[in-house]
N, C-alpha and C. Protein backbone atom coordinates (compact mmCIF):
# COMPACT_ATOMS: atom_id res chain seq x y z
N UNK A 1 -2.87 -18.33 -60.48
CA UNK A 1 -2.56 -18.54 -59.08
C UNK A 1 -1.07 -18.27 -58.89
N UNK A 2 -0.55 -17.58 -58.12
CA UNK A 2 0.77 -17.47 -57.46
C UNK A 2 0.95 -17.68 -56.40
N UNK A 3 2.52 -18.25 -56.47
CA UNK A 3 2.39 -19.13 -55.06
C UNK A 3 4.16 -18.34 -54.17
N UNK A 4 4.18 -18.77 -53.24
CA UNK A 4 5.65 -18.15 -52.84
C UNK A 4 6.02 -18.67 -51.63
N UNK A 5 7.16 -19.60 -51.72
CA UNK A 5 7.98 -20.39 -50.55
C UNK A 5 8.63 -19.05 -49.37
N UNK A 6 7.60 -19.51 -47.91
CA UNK A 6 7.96 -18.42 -47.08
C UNK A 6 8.70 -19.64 -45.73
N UNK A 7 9.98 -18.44 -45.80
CA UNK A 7 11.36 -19.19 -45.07
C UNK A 7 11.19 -18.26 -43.70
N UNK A 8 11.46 -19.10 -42.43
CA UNK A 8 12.22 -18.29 -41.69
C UNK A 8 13.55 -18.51 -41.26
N UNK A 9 14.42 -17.77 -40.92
CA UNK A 9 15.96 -17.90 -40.70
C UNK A 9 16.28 -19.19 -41.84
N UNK A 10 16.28 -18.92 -42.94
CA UNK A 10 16.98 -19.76 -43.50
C UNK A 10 16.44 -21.25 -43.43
N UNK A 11 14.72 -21.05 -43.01
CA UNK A 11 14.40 -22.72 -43.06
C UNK A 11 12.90 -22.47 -43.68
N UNK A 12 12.89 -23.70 -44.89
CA UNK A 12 11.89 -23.41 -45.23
C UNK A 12 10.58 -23.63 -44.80
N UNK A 13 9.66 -23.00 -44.22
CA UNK A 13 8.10 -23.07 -43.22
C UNK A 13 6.84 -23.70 -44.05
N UNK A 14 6.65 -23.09 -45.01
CA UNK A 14 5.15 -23.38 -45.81
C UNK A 14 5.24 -22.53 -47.27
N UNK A 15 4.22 -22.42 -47.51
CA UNK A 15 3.80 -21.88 -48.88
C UNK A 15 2.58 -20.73 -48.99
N UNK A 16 2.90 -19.98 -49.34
CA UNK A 16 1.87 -18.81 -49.32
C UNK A 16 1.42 -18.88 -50.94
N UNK A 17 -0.09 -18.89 -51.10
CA UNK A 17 -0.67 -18.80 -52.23
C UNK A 17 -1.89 -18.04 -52.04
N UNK A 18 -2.11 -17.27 -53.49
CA UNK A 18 -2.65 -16.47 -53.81
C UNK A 18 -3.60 -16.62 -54.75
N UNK A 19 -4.99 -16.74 -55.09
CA UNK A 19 -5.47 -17.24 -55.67
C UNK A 19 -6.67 -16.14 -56.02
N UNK A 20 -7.98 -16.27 -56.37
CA UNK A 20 -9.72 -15.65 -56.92
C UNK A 20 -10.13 -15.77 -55.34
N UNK A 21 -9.71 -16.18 -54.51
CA UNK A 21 -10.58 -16.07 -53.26
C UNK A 21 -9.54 -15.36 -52.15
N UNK A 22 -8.61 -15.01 -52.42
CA UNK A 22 -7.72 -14.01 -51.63
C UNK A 22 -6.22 -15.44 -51.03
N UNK A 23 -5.93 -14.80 -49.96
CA UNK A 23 -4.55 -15.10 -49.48
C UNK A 23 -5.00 -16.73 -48.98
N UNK A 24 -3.54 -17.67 -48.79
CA UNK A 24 -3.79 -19.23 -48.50
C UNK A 24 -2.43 -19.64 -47.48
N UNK A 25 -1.83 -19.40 -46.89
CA UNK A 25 -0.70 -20.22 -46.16
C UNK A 25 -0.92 -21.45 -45.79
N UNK A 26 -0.06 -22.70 -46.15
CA UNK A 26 -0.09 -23.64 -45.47
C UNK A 26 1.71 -24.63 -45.16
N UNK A 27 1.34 -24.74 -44.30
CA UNK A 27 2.82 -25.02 -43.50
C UNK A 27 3.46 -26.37 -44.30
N UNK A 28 4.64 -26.64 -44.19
CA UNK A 28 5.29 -28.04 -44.67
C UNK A 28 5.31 -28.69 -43.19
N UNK A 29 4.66 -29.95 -43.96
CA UNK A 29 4.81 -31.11 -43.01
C UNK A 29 5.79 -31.64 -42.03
N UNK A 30 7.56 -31.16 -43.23
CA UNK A 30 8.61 -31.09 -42.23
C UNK A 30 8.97 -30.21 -41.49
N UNK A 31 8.14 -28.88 -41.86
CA UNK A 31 8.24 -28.09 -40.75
C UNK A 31 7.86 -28.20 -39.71
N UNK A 32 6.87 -28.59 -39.78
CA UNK A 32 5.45 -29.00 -38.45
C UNK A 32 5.95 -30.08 -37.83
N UNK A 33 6.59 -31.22 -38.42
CA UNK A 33 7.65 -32.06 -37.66
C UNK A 33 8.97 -31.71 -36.91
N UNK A 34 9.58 -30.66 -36.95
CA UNK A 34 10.75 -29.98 -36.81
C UNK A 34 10.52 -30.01 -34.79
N UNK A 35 11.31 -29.84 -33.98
CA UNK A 35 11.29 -30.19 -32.70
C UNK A 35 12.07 -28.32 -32.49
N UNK A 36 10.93 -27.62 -31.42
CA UNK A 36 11.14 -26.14 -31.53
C UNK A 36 10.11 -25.56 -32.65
N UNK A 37 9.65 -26.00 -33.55
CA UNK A 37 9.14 -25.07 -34.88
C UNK A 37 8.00 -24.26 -34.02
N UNK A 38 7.98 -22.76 -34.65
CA UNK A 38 7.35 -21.57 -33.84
C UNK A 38 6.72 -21.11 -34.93
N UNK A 39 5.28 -20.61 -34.50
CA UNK A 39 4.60 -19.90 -35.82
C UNK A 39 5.25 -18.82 -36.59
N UNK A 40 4.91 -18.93 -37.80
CA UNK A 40 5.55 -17.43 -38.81
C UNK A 40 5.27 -15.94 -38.18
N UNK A 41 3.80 -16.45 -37.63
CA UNK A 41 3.37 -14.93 -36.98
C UNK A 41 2.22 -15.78 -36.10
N UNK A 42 2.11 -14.82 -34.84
CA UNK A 42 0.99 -14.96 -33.75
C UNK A 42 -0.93 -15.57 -34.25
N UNK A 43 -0.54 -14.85 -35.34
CA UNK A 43 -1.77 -15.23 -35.63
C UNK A 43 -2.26 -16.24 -36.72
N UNK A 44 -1.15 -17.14 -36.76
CA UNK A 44 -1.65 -18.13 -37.87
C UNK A 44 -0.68 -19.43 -37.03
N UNK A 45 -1.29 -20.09 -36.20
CA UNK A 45 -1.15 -21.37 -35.33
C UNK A 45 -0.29 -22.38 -36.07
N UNK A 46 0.59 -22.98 -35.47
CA UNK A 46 0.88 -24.04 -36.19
C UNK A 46 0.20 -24.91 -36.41
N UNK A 47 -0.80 -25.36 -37.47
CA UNK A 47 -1.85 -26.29 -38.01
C UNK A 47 -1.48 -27.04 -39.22
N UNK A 48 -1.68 -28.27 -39.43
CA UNK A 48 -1.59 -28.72 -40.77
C UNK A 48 -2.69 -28.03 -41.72
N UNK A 49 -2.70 -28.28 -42.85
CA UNK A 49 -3.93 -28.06 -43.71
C UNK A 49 -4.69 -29.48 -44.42
């Protein structure tokens, strides 16, 4: 499994992992707490996991 801390501007967002069943993003909690926090991209919502 490989995994890889995905930042935007210098703040860290979630975790992208890679695994036998394809691609996984899931956001940090303090991100998702953050006041302003905006999705990485349009198509993956700000959601917990």
């Amino acid at each position: 499994m490989k995994q890889a801390g995905i930042y935007v501007n210098d703040v860290f967002c979630g975790t992208l992992t890679e695994d036998e069943e394809g691609y996984h993003f899931c956001y940090a909690k303090e991100y998702l707490a953050r006041e302003g926090a905006t999705p990485v991209s349009p198509t993956m919502p700000l959601t917990p996991s």
